[in-house]
C-alpha atoms as a PDB file:
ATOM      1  CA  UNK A   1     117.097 100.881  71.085  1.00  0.00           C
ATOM      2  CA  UNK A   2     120.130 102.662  72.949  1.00  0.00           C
ATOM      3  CA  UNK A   3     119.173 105.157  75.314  1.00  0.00           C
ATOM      4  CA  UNK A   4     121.751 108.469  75.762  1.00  0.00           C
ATOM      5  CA  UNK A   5     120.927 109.769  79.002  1.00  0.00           C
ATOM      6  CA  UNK A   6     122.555 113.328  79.745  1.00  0.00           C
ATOM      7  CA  UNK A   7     123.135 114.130  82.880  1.00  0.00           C
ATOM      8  CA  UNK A   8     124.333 118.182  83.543  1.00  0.00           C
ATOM      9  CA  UNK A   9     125.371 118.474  87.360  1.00  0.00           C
ATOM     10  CA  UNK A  10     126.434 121.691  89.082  1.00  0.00           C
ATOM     11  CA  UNK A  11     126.492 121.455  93.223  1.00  0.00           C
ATOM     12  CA  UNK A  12     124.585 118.572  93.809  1.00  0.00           C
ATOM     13  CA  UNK A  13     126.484 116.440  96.652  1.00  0.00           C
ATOM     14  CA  UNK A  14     123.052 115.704  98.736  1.00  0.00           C
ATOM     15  CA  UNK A  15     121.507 114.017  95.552  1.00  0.00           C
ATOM     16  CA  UNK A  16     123.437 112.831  92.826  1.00  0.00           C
ATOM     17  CA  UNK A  17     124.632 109.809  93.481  1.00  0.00           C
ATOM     18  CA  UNK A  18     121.021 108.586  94.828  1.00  0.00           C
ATOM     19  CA  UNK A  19     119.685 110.087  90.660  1.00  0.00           C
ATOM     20  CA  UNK A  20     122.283 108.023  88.966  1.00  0.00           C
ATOM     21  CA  UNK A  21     121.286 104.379  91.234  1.00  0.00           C
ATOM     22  CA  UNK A  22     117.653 105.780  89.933  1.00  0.00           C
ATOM     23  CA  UNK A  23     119.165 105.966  86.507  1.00  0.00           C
ATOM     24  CA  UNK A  24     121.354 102.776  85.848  1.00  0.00           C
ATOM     25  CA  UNK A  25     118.131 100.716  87.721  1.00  0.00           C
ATOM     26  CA  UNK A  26     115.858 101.608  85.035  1.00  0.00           C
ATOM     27  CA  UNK A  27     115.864  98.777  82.383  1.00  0.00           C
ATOM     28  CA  UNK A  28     116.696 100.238  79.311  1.00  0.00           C
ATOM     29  CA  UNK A  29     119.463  99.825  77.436  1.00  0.00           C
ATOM     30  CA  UNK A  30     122.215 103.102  77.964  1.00  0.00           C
ATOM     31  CA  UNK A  31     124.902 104.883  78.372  1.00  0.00           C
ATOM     32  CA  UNK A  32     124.811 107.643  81.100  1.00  0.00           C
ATOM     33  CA  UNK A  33     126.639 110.736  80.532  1.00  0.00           C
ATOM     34  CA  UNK A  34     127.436 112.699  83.197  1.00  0.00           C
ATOM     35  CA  UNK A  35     128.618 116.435  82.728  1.00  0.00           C
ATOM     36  CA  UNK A  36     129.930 117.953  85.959  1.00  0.00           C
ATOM     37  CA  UNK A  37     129.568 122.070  85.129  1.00  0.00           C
ATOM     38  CA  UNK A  38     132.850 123.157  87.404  1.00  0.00           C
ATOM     39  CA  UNK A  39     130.979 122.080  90.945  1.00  0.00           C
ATOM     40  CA  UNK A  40     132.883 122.683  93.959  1.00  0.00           C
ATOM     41  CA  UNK A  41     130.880 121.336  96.513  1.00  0.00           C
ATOM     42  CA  UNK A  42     132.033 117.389  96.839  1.00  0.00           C
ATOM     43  CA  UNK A  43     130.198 116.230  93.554  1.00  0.00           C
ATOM     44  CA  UNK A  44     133.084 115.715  91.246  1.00  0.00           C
ATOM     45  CA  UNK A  45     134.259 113.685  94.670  1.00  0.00           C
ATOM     46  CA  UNK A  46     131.084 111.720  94.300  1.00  0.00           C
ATOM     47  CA  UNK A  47     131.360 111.163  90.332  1.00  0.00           C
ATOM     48  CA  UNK A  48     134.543 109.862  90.562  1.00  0.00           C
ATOM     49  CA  UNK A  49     133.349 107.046  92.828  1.00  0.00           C
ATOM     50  CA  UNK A  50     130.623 106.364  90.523  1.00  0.00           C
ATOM     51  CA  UNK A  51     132.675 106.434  87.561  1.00  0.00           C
ATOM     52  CA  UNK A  52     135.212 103.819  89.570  1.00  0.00           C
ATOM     53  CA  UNK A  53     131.836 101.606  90.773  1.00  0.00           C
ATOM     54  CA  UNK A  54     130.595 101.944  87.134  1.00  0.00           C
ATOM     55  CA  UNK A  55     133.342 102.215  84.350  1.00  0.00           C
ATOM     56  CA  UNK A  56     130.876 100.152  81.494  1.00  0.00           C
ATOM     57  CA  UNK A  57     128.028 102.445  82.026  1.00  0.00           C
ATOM     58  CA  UNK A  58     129.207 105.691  83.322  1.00  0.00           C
ATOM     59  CA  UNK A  59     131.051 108.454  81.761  1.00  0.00           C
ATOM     60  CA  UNK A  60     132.086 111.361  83.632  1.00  0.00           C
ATOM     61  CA  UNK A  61     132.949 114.887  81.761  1.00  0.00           C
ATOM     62  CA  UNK A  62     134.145 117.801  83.775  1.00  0.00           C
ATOM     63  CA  UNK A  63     134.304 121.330  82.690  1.00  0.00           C
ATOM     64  CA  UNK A  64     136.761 123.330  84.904  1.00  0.00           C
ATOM     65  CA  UNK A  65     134.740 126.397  85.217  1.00  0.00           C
ATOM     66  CA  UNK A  66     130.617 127.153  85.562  1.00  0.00           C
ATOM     67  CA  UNK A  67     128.971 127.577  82.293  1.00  0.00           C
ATOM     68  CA  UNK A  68     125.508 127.110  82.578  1.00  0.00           C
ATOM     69  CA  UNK A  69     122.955 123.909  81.764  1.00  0.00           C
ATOM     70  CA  UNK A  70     123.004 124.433  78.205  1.00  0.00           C
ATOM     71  CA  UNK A  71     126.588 124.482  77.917  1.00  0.00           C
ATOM     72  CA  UNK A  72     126.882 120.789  79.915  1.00  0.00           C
ATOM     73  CA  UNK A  73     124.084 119.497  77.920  1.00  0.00           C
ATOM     74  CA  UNK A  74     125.783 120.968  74.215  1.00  0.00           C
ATOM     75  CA  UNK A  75     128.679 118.984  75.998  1.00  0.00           C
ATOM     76  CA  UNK A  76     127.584 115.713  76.547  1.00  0.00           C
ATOM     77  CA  UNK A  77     125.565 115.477  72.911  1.00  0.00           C
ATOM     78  CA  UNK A  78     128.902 115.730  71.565  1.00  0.00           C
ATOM     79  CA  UNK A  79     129.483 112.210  73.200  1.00  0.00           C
ATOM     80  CA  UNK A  80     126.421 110.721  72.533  1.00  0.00           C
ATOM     81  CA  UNK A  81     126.120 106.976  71.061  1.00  0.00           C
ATOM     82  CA  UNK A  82     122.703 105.996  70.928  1.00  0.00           C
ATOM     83  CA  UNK A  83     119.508 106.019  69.125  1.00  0.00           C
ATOM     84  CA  UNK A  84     117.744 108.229  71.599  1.00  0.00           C
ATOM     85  CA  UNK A  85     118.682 111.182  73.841  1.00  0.00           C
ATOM     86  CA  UNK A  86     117.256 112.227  77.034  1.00  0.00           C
ATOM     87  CA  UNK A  87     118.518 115.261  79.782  1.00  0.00           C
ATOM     88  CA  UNK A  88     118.554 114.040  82.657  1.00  0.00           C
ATOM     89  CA  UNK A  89     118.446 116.630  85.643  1.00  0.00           C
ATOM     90  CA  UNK A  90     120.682 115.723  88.988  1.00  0.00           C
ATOM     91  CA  UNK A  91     118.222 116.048  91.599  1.00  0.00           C
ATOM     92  CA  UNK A  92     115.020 114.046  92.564  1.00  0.00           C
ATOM     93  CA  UNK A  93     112.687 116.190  91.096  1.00  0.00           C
ATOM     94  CA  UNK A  94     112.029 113.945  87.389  1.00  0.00           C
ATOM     95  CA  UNK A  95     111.889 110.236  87.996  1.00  0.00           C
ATOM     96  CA  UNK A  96     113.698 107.619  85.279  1.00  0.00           C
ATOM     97  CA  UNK A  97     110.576 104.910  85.944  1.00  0.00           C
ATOM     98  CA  UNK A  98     108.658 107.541  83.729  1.00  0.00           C
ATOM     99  CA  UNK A  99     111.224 106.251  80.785  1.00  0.00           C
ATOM    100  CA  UNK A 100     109.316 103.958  79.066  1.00  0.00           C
ATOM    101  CA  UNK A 101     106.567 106.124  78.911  1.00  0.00           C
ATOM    102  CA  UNK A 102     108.424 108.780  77.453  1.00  0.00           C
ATOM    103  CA  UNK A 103     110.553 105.829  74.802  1.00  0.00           C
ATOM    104  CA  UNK A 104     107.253 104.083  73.892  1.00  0.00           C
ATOM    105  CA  UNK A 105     105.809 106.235  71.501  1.00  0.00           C
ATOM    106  CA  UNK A 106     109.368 106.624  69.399  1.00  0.00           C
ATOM    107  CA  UNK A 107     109.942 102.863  69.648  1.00  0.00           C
ATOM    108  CA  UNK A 108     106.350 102.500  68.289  1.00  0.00           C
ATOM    109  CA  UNK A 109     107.615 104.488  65.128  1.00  0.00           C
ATOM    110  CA  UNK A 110     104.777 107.232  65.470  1.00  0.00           C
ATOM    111  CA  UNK A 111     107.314 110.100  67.325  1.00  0.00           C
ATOM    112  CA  UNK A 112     110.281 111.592  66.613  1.00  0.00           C
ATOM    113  CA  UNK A 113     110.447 113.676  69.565  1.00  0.00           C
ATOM    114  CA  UNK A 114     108.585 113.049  73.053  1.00  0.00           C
ATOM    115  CA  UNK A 115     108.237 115.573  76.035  1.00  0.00           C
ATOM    116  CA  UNK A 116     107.325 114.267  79.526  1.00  0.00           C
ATOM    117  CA  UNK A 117     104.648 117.034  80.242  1.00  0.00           C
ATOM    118  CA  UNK A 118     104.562 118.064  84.331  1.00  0.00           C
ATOM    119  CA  UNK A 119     101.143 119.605  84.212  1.00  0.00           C
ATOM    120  CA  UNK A 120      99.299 115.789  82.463  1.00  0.00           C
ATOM    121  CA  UNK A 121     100.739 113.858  85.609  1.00  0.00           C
ATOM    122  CA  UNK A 122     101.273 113.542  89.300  1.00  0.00           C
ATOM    123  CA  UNK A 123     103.077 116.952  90.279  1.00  0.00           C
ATOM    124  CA  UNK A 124     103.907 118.189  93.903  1.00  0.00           C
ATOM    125  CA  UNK A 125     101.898 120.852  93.912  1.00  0.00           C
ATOM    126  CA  UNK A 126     104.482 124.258  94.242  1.00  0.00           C
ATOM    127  CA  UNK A 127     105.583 127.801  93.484  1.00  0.00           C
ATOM    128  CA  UNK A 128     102.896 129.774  91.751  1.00  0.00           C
ATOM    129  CA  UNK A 129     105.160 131.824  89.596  1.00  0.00           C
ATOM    130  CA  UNK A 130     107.056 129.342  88.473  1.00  0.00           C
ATOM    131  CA  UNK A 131     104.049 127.404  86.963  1.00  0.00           C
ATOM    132  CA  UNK A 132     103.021 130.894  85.611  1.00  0.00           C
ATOM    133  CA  UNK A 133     106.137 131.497  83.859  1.00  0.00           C
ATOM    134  CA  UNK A 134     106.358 128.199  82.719  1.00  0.00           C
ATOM    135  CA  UNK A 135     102.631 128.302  81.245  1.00  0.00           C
ATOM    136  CA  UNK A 136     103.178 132.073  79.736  1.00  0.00           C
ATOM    137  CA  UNK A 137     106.344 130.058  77.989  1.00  0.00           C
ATOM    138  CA  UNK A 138     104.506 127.157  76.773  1.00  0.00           C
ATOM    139  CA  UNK A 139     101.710 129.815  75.494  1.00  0.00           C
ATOM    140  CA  UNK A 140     104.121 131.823  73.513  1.00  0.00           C
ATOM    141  CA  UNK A 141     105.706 128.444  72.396  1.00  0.00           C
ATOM    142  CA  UNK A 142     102.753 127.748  70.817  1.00  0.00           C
ATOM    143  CA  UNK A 143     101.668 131.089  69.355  1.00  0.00           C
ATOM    144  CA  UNK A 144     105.053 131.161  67.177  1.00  0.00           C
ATOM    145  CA  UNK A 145     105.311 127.979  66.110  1.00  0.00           C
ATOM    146  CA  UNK A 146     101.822 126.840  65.976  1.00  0.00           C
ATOM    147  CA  UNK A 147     101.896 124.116  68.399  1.00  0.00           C
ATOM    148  CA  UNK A 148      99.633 122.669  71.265  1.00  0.00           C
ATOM    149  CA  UNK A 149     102.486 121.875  73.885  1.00  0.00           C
ATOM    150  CA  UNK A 150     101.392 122.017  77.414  1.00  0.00           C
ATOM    151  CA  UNK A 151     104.972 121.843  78.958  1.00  0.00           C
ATOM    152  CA  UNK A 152     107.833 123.379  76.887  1.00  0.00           C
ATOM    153  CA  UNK A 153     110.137 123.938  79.657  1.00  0.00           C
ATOM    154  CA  UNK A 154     110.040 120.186  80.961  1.00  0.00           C
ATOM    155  CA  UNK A 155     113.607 118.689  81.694  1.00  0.00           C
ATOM    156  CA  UNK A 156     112.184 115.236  80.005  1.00  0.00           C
ATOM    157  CA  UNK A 157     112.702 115.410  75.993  1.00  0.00           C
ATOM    158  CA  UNK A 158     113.566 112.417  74.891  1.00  0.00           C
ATOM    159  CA  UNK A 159     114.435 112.872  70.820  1.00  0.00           C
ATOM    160  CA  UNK A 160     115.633 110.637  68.342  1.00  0.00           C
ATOM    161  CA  UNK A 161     119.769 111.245  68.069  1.00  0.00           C
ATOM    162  CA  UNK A 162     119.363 112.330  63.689  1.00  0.00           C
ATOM    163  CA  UNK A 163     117.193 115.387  65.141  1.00  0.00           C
ATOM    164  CA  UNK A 164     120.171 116.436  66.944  1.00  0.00           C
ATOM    165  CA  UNK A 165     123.150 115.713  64.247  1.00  0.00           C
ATOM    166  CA  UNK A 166     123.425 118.747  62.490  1.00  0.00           C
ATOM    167  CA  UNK A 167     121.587 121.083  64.869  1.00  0.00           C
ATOM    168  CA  UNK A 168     123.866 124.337  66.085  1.00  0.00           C
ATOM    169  CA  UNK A 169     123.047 124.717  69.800  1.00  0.00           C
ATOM    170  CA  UNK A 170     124.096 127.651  71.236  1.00  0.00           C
ATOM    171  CA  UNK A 171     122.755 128.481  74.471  1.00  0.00           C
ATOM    172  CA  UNK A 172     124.825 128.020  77.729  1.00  0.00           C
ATOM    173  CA  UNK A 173     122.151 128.716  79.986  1.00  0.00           C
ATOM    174  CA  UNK A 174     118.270 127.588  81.046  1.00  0.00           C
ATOM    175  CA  UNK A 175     117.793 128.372  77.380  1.00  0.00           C
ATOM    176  CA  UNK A 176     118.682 125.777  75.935  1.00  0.00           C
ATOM    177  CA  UNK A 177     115.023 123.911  76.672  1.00  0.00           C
ATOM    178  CA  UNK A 178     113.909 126.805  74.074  1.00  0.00           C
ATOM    179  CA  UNK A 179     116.348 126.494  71.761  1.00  0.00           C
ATOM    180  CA  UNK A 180     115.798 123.037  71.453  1.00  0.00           C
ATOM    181  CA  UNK A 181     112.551 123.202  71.470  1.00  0.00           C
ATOM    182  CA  UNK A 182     112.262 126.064  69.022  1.00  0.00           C
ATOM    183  CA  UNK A 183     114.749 124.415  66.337  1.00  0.00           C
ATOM    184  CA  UNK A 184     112.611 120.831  66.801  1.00  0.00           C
ATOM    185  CA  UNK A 185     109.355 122.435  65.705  1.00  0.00           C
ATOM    186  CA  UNK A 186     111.121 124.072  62.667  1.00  0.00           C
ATOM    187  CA  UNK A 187     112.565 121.032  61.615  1.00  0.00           C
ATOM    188  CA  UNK A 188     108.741 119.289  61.557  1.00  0.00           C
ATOM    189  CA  UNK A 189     109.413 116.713  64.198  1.00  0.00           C
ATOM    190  CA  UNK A 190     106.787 114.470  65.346  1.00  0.00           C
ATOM    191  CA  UNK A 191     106.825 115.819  68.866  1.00  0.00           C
ATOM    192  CA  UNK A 192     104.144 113.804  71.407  1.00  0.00           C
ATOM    193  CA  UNK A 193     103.381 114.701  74.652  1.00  0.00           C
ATOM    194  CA  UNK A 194     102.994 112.101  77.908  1.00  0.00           C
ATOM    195  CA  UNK A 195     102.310 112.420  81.526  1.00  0.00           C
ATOM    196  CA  UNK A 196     104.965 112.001  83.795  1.00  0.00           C
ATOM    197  CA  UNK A 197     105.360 112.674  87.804  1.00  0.00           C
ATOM    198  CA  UNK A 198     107.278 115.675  89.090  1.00  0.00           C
ATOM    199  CA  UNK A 199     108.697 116.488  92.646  1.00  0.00           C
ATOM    200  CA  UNK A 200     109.659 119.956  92.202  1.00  0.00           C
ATOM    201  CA  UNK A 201     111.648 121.255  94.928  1.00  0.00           C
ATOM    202  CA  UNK A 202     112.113 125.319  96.184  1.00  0.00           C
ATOM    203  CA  UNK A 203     115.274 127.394  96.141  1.00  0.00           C
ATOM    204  CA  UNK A 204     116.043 126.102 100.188  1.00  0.00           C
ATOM    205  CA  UNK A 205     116.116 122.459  98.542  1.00  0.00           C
ATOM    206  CA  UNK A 206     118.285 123.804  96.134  1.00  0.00           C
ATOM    207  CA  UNK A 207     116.673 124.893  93.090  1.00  0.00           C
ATOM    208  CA  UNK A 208     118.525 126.856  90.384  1.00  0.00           C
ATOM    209  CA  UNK A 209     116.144 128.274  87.748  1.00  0.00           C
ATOM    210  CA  UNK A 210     115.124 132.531  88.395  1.00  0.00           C
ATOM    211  CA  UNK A 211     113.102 134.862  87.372  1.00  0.00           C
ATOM    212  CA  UNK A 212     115.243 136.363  85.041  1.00  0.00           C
ATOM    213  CA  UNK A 213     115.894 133.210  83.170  1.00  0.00           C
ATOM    214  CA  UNK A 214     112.493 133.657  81.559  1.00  0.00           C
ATOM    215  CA  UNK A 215     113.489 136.623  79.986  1.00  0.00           C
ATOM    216  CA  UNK A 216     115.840 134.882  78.153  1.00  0.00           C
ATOM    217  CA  UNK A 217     113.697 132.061  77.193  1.00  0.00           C
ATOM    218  CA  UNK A 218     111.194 134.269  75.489  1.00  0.00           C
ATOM    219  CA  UNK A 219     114.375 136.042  73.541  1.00  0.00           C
ATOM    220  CA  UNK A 220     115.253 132.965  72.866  1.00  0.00           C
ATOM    221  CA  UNK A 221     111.989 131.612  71.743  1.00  0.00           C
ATOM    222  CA  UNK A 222     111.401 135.125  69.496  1.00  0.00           C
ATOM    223  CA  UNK A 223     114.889 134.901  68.086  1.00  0.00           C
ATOM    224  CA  UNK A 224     114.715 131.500  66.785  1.00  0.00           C
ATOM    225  CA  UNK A 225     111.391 132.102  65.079  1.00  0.00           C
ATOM    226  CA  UNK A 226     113.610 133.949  62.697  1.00  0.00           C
ATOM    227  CA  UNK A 227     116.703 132.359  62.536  1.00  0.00           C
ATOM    228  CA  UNK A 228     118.618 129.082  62.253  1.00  0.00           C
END
């Protein structure tokens, strides 16, 4: 079973090239797919070593402006070539040992979809709101599409590539986890949950996500209740 991993980077010289040795040492069978999102802060320096160092496993794809997570991640399932897909974030807070956890119950035949939930596993423990927001999320989740999800907003979705032919993403921002999300449970996937570990780091480490990002996710959540 192939393994697409997608990787969307924006400004992260301190830690991606340490996430893609994490990546290419786990055992699986891939292709990584790396989707630099118009960084100007060394990384696209940094890719193209990697790419050099790595030209079988590696593919680097650069958009020359900013556009957001969802647009690098629309990009780089536009590339895809294997059986399975899985977004990859560039820094060290998700951890690719937790893949075969996450591939096990899809290669078993009994998921179509599986999300690494934060919240079952070992978690640094972090930022109040943001496990607020992300619970009120899941909650809502949940409520409109009648699901028992504990972590909708987790990075690690690893879904079976037919889910994703023929799906319109749109979102160029955090929403996409949503969107996705939203459009899965429409379509009846088999969606499992599984512990995994999470090192979540605060905005002086470099985190991205705000506040006002979880307005849009409930839009989005709403709006895709109805639509699509």
């Amino acid at each position: 079973m192939k393994l697409s991993v997608i990787m969307p980077v924006y400004n992260e010289a301190a830690t991606v090239e340490e996430i893609v040795r994490r990546v290419l040492a786990e055992p699986h069978e891939k292709e990584l797919l790396i989707v630099d999102d118009g960084s100007t802060d060394g990384t696209r320096e940094i890719l193209a070593r990697i790419q050099e160092r790595e030209p079988e496993r590696v593919r680097v794809i650069l958009h020359e402006r900013n556009q957001g997570k969802g647009a690098a991640v629309r990009t780089g399932l536009a590339q895809v070539t294997g059986e399975v897909v899985l977004i990859q974030d560039a820094d060290l807070e998700y951890d690719p040992k937790d893949y075969a956890v996450l591939l096990q119950p899809i290669k078993e035949g009994r998921a179509d979809v599986v999300y690494g939930s934060r919240f079952l596993g070992v978690h640094r423990a972090f930022l109040f709101w943001h496990m607020a927001g992300n619970r009120l999320l899941t909650f809502l989740t949940n409520l409109l599409y009648n699901a028992t999800l504990t972590d909708m907003e987790t990075c690690y979705k690893a879904i079976r590539a037919e889910f994703l032919q023929g799906m319109r993403l749109r979102s160029n921002t955090f929403d996409i986890e949503p969107e996705i999300t939203a459009k899965l449970l429409k379509r009846k996937a088999r969606l499992y949950e599984v512990p995994i570990s999470y090192y979540g780091r605060d905005f002086s480490e470099g985190k991205k996500i705000h506040w006002y990002d979880g307005f849009r996710a409930i839009w989005t959540l709403v709006k895709y209740r109805f639509i699509d």
